[in-house]
Protein backbone atom coordinates (compact mmCIF):
# COMPACT_ATOMS: atom_id res chain seq x y z
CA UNK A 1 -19.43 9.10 -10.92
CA UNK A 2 -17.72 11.30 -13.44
CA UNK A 3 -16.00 9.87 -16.48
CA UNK A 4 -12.62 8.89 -17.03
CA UNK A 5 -9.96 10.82 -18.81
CA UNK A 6 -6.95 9.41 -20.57
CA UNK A 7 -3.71 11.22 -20.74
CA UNK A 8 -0.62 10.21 -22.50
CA UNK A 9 3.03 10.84 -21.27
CA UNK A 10 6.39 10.19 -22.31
CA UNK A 11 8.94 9.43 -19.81
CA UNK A 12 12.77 9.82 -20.72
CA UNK A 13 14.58 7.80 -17.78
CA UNK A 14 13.17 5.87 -14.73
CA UNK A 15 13.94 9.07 -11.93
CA UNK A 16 10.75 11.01 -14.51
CA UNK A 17 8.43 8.18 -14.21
CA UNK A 18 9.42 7.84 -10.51
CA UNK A 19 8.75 11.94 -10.27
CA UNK A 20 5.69 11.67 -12.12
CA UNK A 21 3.85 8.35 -9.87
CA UNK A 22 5.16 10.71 -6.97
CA UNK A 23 3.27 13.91 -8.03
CA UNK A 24 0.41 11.17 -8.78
CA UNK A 25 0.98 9.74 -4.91
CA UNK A 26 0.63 13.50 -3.16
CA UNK A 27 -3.23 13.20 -4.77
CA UNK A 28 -4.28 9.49 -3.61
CA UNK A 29 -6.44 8.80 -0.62
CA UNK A 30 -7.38 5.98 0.95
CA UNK A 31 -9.96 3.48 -0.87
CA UNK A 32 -7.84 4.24 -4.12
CA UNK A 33 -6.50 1.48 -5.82
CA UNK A 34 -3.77 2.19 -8.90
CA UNK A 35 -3.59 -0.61 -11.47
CA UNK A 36 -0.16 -0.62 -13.36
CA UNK A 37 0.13 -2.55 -16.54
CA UNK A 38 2.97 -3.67 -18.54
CA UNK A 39 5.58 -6.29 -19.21
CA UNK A 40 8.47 -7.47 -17.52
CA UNK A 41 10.79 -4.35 -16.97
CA UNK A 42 8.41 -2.06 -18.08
CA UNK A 43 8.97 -0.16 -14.64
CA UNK A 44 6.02 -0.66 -13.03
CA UNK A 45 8.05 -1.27 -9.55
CA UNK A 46 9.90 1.97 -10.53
CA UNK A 47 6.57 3.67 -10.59
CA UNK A 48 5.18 2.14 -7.22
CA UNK A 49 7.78 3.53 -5.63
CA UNK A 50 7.08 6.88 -6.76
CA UNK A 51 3.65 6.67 -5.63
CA UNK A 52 4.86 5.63 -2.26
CA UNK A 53 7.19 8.21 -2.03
CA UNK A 54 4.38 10.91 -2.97
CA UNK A 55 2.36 8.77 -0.34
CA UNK A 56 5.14 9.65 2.03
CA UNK A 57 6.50 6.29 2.26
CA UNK A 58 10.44 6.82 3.49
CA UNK A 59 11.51 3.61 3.79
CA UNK A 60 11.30 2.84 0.21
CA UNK A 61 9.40 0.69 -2.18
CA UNK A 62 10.36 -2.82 -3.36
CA UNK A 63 8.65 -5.20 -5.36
CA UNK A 64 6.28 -7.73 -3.65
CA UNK A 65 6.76 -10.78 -5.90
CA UNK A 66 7.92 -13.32 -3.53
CA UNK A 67 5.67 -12.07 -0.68
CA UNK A 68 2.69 -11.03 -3.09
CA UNK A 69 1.55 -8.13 -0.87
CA UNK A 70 3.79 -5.66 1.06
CA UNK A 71 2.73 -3.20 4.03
CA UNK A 72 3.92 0.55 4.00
CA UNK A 73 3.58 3.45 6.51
CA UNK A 74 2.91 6.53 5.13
CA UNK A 75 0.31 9.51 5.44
CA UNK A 76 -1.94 6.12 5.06
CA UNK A 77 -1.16 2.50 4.60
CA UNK A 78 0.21 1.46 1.78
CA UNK A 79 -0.70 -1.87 0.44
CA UNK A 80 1.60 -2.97 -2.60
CA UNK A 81 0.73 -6.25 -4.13
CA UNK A 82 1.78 -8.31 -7.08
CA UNK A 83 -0.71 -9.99 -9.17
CA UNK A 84 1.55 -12.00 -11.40
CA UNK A 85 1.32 -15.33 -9.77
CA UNK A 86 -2.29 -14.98 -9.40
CA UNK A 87 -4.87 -17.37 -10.36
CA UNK A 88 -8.11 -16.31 -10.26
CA UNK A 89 -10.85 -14.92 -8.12
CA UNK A 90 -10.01 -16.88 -5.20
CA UNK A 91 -6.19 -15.91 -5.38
CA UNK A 92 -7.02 -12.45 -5.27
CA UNK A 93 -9.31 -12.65 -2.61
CA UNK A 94 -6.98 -14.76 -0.29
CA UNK A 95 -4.20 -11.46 -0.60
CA UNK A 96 -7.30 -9.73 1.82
CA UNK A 97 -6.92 -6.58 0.10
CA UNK A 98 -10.71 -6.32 -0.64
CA UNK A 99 -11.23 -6.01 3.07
CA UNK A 100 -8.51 -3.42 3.77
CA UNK A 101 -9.19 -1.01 0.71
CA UNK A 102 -10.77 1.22 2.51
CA UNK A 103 -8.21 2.49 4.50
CA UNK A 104 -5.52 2.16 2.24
CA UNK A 105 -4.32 3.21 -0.91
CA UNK A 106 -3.56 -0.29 -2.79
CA UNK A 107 -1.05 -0.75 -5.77
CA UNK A 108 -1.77 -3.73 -7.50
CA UNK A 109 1.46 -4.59 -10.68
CA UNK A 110 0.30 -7.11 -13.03
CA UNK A 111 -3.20 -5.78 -12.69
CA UNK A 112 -4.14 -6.93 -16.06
CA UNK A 113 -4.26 -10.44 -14.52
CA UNK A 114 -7.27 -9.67 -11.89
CA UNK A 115 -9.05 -6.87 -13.24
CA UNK A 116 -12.35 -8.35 -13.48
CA UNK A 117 -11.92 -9.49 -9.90
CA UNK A 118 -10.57 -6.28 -7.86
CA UNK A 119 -13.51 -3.73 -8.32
CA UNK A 120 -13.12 -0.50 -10.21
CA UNK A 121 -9.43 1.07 -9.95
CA UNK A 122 -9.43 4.75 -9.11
CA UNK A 123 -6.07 5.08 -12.18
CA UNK A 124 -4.85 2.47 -14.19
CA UNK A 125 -1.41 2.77 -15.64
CA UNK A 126 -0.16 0.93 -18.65
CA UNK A 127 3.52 1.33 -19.32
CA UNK A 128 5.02 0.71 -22.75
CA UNK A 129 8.43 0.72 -23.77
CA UNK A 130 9.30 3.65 -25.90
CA UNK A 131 12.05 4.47 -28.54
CA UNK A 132 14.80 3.84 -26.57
CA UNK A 133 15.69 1.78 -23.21
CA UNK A 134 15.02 4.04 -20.49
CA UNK A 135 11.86 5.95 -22.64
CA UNK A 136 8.53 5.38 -21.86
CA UNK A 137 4.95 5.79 -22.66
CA UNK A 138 2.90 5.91 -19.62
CA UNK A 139 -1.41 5.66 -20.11
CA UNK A 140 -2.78 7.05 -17.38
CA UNK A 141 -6.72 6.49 -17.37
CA UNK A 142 -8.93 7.79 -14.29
CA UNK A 143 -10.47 10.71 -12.97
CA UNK A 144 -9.49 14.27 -14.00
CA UNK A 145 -9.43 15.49 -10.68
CA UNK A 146 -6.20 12.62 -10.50
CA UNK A 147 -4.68 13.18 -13.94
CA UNK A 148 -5.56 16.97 -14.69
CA UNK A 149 -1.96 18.69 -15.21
CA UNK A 150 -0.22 15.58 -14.15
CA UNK A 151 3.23 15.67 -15.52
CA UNK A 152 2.79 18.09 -18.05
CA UNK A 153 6.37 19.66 -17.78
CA UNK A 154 8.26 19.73 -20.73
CA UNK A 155 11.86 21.14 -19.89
CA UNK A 156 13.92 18.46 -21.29
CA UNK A 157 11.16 16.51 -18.81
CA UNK A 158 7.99 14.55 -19.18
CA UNK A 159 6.01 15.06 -22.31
């Protein structure tokens, strides 16, 4: 297993972090699981669908809160789920994602909530408000082979 990286980015309006979880999405395969982080409005919806869209996932992303797990079609499955209301080991284990990870790639928001309970995630992603109300710092932590390069343009862009 090779160790995890960290990288850093600065987002200036929701369509960058949706292009950068999209460039992100094009390098997923399935048995990857992406843990986003971050509080209410952070944009961790915003950034599930740009990994489903770079997952080629064309009938767009919405959040799972009231269902707790959604089911997309793209170049895989697609298994978005929302940990918030989660309680526990047993919670998490009755969404039946631990049997399906395999042959998906799984987005878990609210991962913070069952982290010890959902095995290792391939990326996590906390997002942090930043100076003003559409900026944001995005932690990306996982592989290099994932995060090498990832959003590094800087043309009035990502930082």
């Amino acid at each position: 297993m090779t160790p995890d990286v960290t990288r850093i980015r600065r987002s200036r309006s929701p369509q960058e972090t949706e292009a950068l979880a999209g460039e992100l999405g094009t390098r997923l395969e399935p048995g990857d699981l992406v843990a986003l982080i971050g509080d209410l409005g952070a944009g961790k919806t915003v950034f599930a669908r740009g990994l489903g869209a770079g997952l080629g996932v064309t009938s767009g992303v919405k959040s799972p809160t009231f269902v707790l797990v959604r089911e997309y079609a793209g170049r895989c499955t697609v298994l978005h789920a929302d940990a918030y209301r989660l309680d526990g080991e047993s919670d998490w284990e009755g969404l039946g994602i631990d049997e399906r990870r395999e042959d998906a790639v799984v987005i878990v928001e609210w991962a913070d909530r069952v982290l010890e309970h959902m095995g290792r995630p391939a990326v996590t992603i906390r997002i942090e408000d930043g100076q003003s109300d559409d900026e944001r710092q995005l932690t990306m932590t996982g592989p290099l082979s994932l995060l090498e390069g990832l959003g590094e343009r800087n043309e009035g862009g990502l930082s």
